[in-house]
N, C-alpha and C. Protein backbone atom coordinates (compact mmCIF):
# COMPACT_ATOMS: atom_id res chain seq x y z
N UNK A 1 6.99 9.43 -2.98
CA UNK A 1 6.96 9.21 -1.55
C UNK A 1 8.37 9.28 -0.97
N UNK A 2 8.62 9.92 -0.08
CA UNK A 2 9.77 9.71 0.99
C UNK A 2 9.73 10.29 2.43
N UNK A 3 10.18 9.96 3.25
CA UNK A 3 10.81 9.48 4.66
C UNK A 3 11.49 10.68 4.61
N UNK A 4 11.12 11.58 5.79
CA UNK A 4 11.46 12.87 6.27
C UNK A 4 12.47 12.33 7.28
N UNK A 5 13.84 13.15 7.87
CA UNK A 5 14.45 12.90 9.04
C UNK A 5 14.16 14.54 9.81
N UNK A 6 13.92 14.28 11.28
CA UNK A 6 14.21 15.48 11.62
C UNK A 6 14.67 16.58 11.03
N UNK A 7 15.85 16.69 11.21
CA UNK A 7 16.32 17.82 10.13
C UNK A 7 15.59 18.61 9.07
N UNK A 8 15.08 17.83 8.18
CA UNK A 8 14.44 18.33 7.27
C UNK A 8 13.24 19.05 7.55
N UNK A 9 12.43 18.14 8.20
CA UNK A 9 11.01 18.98 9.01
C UNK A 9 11.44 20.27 9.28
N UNK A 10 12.80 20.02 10.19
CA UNK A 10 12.93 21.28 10.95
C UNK A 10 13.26 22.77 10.31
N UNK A 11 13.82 22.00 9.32
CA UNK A 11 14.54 23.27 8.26
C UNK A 11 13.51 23.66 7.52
N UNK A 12 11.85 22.58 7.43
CA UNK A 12 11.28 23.47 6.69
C UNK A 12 10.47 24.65 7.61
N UNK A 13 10.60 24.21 9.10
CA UNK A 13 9.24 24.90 9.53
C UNK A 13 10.42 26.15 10.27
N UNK A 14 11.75 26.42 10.17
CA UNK A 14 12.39 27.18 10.92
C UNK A 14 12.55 27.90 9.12
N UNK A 15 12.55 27.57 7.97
CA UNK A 15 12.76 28.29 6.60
C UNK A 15 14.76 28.16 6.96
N UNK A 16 15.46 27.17 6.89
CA UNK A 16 16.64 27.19 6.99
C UNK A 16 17.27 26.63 5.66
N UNK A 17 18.91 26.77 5.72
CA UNK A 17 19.61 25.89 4.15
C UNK A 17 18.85 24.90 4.03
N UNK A 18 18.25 24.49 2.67
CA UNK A 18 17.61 22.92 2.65
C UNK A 18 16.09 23.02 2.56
N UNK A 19 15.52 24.02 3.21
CA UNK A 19 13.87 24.17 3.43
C UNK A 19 13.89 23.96 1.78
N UNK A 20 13.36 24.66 0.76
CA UNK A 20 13.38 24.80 -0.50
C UNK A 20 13.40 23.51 -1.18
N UNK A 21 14.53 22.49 -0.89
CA UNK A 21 14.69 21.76 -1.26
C UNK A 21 13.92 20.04 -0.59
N UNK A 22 13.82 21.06 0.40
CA UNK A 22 12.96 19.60 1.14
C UNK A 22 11.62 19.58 0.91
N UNK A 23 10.80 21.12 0.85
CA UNK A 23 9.55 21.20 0.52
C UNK A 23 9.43 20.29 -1.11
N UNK A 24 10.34 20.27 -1.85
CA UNK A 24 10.12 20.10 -3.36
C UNK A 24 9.96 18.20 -2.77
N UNK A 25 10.14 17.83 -1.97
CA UNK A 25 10.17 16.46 -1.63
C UNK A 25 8.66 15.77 -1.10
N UNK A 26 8.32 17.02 -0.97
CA UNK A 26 7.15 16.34 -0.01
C UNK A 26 5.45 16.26 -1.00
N UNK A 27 5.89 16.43 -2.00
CA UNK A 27 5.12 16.37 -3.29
C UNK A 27 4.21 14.66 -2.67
N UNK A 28 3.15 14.31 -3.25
CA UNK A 28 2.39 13.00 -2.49
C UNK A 28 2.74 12.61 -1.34
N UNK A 29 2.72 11.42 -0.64
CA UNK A 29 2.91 11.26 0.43
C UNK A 29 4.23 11.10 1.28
N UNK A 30 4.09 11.54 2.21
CA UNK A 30 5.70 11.66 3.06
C UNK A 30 5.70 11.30 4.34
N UNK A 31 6.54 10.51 5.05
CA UNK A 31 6.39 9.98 5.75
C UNK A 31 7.57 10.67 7.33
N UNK A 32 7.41 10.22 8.19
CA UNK A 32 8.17 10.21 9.97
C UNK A 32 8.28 9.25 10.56
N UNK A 33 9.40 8.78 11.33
CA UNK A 33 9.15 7.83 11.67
C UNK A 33 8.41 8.66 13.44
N UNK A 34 7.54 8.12 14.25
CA UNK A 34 7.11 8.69 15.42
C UNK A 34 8.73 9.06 16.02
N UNK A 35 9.93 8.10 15.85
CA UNK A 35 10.92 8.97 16.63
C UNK A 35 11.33 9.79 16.13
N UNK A 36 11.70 10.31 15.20
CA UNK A 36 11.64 11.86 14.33
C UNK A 36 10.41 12.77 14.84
N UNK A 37 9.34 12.54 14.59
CA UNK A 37 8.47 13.41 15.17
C UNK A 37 8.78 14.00 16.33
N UNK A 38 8.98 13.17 17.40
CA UNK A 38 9.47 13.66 18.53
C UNK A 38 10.56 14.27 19.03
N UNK A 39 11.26 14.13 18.02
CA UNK A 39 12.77 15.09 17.81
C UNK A 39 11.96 16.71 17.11
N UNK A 40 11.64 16.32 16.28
CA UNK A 40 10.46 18.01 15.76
C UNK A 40 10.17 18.73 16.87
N UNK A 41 9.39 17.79 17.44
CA UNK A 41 7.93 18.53 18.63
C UNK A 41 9.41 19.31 20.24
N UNK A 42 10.12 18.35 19.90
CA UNK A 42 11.53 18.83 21.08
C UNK A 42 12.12 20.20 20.66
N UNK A 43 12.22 19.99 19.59
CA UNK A 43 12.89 21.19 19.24
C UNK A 43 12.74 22.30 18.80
N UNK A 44 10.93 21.99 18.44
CA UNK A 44 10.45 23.32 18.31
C UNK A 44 9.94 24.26 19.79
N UNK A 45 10.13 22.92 20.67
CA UNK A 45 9.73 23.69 22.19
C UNK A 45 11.24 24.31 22.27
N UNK A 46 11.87 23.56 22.11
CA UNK A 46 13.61 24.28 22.13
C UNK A 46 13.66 26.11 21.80
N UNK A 47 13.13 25.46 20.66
CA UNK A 47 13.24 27.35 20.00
C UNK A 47 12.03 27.98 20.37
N UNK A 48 11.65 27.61 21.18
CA UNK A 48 10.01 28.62 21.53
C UNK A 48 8.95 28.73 20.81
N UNK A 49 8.55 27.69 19.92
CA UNK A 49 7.37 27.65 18.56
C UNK A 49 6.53 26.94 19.38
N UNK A 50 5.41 27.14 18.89
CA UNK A 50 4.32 26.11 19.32
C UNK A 50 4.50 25.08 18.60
N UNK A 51 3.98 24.17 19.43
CA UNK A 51 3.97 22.71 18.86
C UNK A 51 2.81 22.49 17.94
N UNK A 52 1.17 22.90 18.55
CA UNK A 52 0.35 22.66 17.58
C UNK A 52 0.55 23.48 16.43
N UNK A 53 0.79 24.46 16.57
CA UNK A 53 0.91 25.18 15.35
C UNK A 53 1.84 24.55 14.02
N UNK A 54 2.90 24.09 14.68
CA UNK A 54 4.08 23.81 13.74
C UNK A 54 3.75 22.06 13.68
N UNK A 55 3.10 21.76 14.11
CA UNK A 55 2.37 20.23 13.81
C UNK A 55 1.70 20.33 12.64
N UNK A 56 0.37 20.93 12.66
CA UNK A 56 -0.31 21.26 12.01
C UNK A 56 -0.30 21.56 10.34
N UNK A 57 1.14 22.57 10.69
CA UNK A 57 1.75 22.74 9.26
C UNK A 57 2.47 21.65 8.74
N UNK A 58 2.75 20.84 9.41
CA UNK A 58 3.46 19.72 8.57
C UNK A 58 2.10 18.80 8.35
N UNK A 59 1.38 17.94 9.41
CA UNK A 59 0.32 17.41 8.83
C UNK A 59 -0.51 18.02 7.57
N UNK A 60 -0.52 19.34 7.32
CA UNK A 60 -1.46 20.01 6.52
C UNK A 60 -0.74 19.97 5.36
N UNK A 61 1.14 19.42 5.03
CA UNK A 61 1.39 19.32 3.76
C UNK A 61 1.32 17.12 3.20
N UNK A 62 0.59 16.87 4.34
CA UNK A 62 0.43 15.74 3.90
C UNK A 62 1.78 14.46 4.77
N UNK A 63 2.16 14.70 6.05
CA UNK A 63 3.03 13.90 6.00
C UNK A 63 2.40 13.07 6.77
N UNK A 64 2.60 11.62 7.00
CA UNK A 64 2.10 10.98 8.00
C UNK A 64 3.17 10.05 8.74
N UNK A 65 2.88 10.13 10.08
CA UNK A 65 3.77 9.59 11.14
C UNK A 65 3.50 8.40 11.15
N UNK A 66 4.65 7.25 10.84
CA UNK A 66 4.84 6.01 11.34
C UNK A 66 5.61 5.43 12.24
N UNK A 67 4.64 4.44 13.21
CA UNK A 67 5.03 3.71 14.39
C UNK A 67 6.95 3.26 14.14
N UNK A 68 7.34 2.72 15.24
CA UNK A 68 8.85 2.19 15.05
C UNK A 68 8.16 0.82 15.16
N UNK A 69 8.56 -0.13 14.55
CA UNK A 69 8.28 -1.53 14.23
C UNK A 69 9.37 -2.60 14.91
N UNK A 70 9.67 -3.43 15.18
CA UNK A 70 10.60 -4.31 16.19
C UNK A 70 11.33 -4.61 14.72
N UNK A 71 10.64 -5.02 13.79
CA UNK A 71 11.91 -5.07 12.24
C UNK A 71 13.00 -3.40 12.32
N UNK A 72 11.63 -2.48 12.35
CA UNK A 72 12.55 -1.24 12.24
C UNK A 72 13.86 -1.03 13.22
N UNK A 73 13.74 -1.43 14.65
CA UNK A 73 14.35 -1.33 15.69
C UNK A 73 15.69 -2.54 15.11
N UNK A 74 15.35 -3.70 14.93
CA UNK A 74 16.59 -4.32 14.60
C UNK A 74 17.27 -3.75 13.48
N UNK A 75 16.67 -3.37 12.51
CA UNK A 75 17.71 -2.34 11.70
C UNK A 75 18.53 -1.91 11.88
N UNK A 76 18.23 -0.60 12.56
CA UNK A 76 18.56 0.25 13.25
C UNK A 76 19.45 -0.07 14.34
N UNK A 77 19.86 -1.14 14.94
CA UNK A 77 20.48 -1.68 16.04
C UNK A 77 21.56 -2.52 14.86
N UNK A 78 21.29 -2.76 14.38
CA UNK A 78 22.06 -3.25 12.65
C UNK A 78 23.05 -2.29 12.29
N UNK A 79 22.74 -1.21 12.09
CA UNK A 79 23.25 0.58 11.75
C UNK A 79 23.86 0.71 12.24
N UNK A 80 24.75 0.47 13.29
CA UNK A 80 25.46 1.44 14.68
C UNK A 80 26.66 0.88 14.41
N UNK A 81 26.96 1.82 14.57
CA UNK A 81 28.80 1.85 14.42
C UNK A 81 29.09 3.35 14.86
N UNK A 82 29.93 2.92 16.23
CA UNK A 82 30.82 3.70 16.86
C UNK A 82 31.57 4.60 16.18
N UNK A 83 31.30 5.97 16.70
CA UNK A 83 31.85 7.05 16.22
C UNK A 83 30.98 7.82 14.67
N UNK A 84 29.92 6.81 14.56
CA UNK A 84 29.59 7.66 12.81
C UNK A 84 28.67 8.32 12.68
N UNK A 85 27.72 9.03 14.08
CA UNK A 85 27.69 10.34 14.38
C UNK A 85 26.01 9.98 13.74
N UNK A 86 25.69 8.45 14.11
CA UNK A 86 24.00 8.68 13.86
C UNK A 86 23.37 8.09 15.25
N UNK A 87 22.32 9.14 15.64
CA UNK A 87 21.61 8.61 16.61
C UNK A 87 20.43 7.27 16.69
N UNK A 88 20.02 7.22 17.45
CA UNK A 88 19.00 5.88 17.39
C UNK A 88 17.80 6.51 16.25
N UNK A 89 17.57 7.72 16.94
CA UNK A 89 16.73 8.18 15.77
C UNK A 89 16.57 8.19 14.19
N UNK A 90 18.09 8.67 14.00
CA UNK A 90 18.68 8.59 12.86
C UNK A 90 18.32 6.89 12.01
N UNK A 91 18.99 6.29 12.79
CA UNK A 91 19.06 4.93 12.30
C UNK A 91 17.93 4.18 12.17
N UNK A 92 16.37 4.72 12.79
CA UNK A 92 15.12 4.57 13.10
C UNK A 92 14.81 4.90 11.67
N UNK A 93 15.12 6.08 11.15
CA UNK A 93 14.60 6.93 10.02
C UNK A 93 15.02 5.99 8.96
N UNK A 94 16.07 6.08 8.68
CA UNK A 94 17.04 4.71 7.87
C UNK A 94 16.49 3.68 7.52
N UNK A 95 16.18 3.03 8.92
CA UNK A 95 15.70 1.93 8.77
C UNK A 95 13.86 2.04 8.50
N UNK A 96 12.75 2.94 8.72
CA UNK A 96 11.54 3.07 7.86
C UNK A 96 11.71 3.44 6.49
N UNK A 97 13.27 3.70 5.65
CA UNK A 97 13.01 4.15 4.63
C UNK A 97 13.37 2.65 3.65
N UNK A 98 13.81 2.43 4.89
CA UNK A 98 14.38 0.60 3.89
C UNK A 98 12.70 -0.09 3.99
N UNK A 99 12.49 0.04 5.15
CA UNK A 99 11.06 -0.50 4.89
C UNK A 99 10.21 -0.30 4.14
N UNK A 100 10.03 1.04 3.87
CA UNK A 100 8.63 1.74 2.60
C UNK A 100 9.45 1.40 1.35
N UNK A 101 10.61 0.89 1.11
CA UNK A 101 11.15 0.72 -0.33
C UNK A 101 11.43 3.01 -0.37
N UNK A 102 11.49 3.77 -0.23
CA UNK A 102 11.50 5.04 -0.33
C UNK A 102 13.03 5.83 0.23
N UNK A 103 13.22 7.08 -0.54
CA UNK A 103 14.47 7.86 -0.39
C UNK A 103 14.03 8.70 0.56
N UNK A 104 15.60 8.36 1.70
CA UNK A 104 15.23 9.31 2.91
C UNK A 104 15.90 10.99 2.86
N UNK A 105 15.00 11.54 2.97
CA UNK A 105 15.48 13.03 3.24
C UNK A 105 16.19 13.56 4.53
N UNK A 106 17.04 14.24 4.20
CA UNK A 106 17.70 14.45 5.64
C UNK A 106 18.79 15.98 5.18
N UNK A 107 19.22 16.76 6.16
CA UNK A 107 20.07 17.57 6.24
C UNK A 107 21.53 17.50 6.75
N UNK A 108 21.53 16.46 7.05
CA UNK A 108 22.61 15.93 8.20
C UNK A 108 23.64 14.90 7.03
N UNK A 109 24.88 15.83 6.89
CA UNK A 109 25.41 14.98 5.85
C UNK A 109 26.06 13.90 6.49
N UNK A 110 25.77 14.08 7.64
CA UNK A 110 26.84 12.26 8.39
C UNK A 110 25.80 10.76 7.57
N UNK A 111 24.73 11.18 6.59
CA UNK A 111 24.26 9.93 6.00
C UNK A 111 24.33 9.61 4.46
N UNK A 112 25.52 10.33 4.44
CA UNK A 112 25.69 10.59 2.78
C UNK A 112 26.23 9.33 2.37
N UNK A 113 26.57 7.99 3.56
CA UNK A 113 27.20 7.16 2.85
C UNK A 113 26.64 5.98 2.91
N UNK A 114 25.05 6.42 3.08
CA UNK A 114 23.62 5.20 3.27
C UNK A 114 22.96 4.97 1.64
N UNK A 115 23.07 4.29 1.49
CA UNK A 115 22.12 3.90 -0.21
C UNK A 115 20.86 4.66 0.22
N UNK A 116 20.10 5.07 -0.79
CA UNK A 116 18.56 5.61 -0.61
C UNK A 116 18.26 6.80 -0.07
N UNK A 117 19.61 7.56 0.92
CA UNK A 117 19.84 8.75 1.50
C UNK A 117 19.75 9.98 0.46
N UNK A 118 18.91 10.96 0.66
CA UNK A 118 19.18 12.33 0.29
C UNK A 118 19.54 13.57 0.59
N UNK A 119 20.67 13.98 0.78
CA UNK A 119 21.49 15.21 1.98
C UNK A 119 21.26 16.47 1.19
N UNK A 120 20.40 17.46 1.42
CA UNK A 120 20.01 18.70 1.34
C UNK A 120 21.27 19.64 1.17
N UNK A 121 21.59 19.40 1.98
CA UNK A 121 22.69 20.55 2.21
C UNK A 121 24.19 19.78 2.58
């Protein structure tokens, strides 16, 4: 099991550095936090993809979207430190992967210096 960050979704459904390696992750169950999702669904309108379509393909490899939790949110509000280049989202993701006990996937090496973090690329 592990905790998808944006990034990763994105790299698998755009086939970018990291896709390859993120698909090998999503083996049983895998998880989003809903604010990641919504970073996906943004950015695939960004690049002109459909949303159901590119939904679809990720639900159809098994991932399932979880709520942000008021534990998750204090985490995450825990996380922040000026200048170190993670968004609320980010720190959202972070903090559901501390929650499921699970290693978070991500592309974004600004989290290479989180315990439980896995940087693709």
């Amino acid at each position: 099991m592990s905790v998808f960050d944006s990034s990763a979704l994105i790299a698998i459904l755009r086939d970018e550095p990291g896709a390859s390696k993120a698909r090998e992750h999503l083996g049983g169950r895998a998880h989003c936090s809903a604010a990641n999702w919504s970073e996906v669904a943004q950015k695939m309108a960004h690049y002109g993809v459909s949303w159901p379509v590119a939904r679809e393909a990720l639900l159809s490899r098994g991932i399932e979207i979880e709520p942000v939790t008021a534990a998750d949110a204090e985490v995450a509000a825990a996380l922040w430190v000026a200048g170190a280049g993670l968004s609320l989202a980010d720190r959202l993701c972070i903090a559901l992967g501390r929650r499921l006990d699970q290693e978070v996937i991500t592309c974004d090496s600004a989290w290479a210096v989180h315990p439980g973090v896995v940087v693709l690329r």
